[in-house]
C-alpha atoms as a PDB file:
ATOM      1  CA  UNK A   1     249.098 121.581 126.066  1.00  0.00           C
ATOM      2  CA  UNK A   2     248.061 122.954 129.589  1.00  0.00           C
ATOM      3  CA  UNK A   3     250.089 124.182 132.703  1.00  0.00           C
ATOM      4  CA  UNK A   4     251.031 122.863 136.254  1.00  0.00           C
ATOM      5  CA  UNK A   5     252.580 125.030 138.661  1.00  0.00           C
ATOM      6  CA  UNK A   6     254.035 123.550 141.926  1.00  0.00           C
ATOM      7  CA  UNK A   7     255.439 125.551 145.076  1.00  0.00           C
ATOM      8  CA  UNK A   8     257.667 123.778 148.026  1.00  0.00           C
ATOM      9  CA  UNK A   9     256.457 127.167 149.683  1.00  0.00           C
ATOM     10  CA  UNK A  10     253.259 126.580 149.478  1.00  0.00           C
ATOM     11  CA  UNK A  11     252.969 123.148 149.737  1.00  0.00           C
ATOM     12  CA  UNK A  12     250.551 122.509 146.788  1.00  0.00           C
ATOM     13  CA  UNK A  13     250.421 122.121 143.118  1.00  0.00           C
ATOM     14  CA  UNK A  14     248.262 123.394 140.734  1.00  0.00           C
ATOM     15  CA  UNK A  15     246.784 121.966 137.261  1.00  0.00           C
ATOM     16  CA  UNK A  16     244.069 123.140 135.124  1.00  0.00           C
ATOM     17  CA  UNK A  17     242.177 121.086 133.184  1.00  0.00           C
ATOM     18  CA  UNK A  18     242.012 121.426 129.586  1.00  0.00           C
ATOM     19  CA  UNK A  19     242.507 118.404 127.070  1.00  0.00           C
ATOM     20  CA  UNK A  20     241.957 119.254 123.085  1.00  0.00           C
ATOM     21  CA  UNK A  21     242.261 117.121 120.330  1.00  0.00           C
ATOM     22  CA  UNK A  22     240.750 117.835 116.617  1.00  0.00           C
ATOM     23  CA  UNK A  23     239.058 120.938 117.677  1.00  0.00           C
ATOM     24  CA  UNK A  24     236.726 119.813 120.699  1.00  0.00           C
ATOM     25  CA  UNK A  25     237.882 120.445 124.405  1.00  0.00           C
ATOM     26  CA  UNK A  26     237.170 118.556 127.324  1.00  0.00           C
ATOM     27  CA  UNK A  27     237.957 118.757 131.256  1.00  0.00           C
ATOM     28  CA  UNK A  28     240.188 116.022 132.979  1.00  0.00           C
ATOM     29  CA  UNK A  29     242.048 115.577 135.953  1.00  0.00           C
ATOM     30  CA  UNK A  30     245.915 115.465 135.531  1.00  0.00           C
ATOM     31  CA  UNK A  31     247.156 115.472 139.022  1.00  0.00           C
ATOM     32  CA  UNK A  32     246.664 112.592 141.607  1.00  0.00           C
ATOM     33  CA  UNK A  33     248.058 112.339 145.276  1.00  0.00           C
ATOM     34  CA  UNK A  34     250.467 109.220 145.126  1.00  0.00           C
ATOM     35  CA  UNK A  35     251.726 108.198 148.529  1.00  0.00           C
ATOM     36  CA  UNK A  36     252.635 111.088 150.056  1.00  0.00           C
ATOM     37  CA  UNK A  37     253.482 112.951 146.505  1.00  0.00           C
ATOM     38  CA  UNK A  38     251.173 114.951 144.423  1.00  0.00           C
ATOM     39  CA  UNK A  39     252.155 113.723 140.769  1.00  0.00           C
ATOM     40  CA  UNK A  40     250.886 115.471 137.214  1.00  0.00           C
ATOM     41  CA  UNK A  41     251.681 114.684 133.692  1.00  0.00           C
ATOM     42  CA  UNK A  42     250.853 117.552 130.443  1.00  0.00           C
ATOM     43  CA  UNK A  43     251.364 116.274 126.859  1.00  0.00           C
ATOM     44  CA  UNK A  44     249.271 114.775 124.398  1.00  0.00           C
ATOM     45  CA  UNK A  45     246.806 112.608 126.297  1.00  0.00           C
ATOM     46  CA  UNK A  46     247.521 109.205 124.954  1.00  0.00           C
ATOM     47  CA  UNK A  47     251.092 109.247 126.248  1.00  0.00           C
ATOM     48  CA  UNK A  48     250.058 111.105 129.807  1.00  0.00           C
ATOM     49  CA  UNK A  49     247.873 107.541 130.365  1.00  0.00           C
ATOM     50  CA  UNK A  50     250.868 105.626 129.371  1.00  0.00           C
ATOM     51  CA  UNK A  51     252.668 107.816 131.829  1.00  0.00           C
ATOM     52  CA  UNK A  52     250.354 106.799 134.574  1.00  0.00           C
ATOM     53  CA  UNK A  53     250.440 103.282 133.821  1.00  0.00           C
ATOM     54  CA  UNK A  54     254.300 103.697 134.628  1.00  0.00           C
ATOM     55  CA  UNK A  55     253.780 105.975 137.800  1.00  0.00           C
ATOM     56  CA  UNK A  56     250.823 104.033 139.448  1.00  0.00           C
ATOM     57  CA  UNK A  57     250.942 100.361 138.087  1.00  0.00           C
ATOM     58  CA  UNK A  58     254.681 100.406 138.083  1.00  0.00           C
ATOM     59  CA  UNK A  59     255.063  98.940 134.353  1.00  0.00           C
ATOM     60  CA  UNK A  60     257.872  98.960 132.766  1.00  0.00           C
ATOM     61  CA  UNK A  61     256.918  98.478 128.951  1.00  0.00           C
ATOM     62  CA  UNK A  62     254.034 101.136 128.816  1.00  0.00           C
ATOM     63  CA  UNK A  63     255.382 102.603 125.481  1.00  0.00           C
ATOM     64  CA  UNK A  64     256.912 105.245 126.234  1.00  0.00           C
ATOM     65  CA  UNK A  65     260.085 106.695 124.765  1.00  0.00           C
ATOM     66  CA  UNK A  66     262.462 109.673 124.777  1.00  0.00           C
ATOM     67  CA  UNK A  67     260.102 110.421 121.941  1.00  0.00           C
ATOM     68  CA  UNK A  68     256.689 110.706 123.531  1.00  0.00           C
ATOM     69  CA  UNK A  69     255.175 113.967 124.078  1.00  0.00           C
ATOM     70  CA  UNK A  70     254.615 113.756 128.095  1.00  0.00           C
ATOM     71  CA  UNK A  71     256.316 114.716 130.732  1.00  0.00           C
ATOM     72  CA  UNK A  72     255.486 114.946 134.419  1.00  0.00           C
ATOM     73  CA  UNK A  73     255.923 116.769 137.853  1.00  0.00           C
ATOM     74  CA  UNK A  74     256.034 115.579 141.594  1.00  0.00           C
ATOM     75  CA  UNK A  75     255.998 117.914 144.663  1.00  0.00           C
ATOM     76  CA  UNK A  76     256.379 115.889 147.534  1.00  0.00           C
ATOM     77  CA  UNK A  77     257.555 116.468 151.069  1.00  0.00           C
ATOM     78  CA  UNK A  78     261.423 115.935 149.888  1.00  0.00           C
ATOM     79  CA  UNK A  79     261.054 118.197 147.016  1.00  0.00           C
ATOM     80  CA  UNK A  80     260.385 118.921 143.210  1.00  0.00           C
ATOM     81  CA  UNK A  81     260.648 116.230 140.792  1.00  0.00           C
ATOM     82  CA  UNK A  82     260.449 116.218 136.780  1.00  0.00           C
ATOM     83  CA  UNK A  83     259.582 113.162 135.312  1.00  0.00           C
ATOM     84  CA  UNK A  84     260.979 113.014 131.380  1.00  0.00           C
ATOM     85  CA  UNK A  85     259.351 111.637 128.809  1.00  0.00           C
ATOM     86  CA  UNK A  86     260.419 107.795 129.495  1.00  0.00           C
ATOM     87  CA  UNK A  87     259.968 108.377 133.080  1.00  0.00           C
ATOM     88  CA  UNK A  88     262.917 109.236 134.518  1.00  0.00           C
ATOM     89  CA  UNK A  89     262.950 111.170 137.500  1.00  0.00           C
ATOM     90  CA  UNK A  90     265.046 114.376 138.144  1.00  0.00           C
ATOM     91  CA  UNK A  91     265.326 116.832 141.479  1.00  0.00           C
ATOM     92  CA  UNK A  92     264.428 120.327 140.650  1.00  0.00           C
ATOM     93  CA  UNK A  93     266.352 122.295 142.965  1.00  0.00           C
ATOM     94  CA  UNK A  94     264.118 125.410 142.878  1.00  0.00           C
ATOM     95  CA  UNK A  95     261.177 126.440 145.237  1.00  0.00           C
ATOM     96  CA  UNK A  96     258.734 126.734 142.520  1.00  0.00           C
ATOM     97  CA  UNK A  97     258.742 125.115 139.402  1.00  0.00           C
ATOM     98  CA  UNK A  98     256.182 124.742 135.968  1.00  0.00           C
ATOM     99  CA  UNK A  99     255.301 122.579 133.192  1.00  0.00           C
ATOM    100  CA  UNK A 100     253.075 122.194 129.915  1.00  0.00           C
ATOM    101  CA  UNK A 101     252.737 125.371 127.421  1.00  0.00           C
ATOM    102  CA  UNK A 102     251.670 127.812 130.020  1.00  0.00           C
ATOM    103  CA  UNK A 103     254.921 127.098 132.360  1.00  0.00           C
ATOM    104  CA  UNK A 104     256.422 130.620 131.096  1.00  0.00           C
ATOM    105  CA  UNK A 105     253.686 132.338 132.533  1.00  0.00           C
ATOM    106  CA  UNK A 106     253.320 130.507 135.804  1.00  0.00           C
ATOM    107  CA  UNK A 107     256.670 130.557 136.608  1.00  0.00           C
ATOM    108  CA  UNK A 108     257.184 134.275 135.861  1.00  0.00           C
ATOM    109  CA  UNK A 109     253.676 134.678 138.115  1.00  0.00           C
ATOM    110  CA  UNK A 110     254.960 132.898 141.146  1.00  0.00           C
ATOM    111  CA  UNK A 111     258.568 134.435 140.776  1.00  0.00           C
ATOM    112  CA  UNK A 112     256.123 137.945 141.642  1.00  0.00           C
ATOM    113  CA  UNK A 113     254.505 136.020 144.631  1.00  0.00           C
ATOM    114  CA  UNK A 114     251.652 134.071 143.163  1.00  0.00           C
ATOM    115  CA  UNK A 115     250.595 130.993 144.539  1.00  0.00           C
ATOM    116  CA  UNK A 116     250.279 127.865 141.816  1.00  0.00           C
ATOM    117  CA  UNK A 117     246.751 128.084 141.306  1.00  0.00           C
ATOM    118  CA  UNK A 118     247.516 132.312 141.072  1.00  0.00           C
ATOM    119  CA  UNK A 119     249.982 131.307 138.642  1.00  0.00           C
ATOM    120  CA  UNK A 120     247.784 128.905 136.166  1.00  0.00           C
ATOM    121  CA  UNK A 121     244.845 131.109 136.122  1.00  0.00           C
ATOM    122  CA  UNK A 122     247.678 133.645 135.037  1.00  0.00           C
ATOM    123  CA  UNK A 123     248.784 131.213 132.531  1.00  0.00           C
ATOM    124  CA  UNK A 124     245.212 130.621 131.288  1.00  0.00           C
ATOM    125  CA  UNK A 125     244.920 133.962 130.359  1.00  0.00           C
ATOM    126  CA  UNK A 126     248.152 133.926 127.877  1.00  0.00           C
ATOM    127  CA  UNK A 127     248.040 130.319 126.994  1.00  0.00           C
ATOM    128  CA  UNK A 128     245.234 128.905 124.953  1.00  0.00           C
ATOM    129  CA  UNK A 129     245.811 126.020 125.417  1.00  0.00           C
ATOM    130  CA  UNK A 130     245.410 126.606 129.339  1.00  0.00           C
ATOM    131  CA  UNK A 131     242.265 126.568 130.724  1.00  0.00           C
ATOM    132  CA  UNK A 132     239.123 124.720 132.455  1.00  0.00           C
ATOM    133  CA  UNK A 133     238.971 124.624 136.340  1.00  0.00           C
ATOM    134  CA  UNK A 134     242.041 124.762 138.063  1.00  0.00           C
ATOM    135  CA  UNK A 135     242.401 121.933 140.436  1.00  0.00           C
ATOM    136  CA  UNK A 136     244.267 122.327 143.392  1.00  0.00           C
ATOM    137  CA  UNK A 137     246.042 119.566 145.823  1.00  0.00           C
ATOM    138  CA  UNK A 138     248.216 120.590 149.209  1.00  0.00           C
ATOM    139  CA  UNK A 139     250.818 118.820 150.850  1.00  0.00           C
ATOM    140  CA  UNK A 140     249.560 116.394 153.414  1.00  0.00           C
ATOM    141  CA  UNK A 141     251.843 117.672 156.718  1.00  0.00           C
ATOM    142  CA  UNK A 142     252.512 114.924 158.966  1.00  0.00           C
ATOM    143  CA  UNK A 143     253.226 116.318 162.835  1.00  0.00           C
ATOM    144  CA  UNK A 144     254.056 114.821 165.727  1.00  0.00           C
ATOM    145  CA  UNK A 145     252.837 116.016 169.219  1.00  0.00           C
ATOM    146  CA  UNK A 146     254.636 115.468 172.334  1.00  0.00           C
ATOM    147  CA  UNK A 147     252.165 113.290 173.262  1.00  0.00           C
ATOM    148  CA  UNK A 148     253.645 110.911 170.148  1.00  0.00           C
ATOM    149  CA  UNK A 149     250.005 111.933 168.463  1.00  0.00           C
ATOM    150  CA  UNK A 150     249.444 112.100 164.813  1.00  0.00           C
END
């Protein structure tokens, strides 16, 4: 399936990858900066573009059901979000969380101190169905000076 790691520590998240169907591979990108989130989606590929038609277009009748074989993962400045199947969203209360078929290994990775892309290219290693480049997307940190400056 594939892995993405996230880390409120870190500020970034972490997704290789790897899409396989019928025996051929291919390389995709399943994580997108949204706003001010960074939002990624692992499952079989026809429902992760349903899931993005729900996250991005904002429609409600994509096809997607408690049934469909996606779910999806937000870090943004506020926190950790899953995103089930149908798209609901739920806070993760953790610093660092995982999903996709490598999430065992990526968690267990950054609970030793790994950073998320640490922790997928750990995962790749374990997981077969991990792998590809690793893309990697921070945080965008918004300061304020005392000069009011951005």
């Amino acid at each position: 399936m594939t892995c993405i790691a996230v880390s409120i520590t870190h500020g970034c998240l972490a997704a290789d990858s790897r899409v396989s169907t019928d025996g051929s591979m291919w390389g995709v990108n399943k994580a997108k900066r949204i706003g001010r989130s960074l939002i990624a989606a692992a499952g079989d590929w026809d429902d992760v573009l349903k899931f993005w038609e729900l996250i991005e277009k904002k429609k409600k009748n994509v096809g997607l059901t408690d049934d469909s074989e996606v779910e999806g993962i937000e870090l943004s400045p506020t926190g950790i979000y899953l995103y089930s199947s149908s798209g609901k969203r739920y806070p993760i209360r953790d610093a660092f969380f995982a999903i996709g078929s490598g999430a065992p290994y990526a968690i267990g990775a950054m609970a030793m101190g790994a950073n998320p892309e640490e922790a997928v290219q750990i995962a790749s290693k374990f997981d077969p169905a991990t792998g590809g480049s690793i893309d990697v997307l921070q945080l965008k940190v918004v300061r304020n000076d005392s000069k009011g400056q951005r």
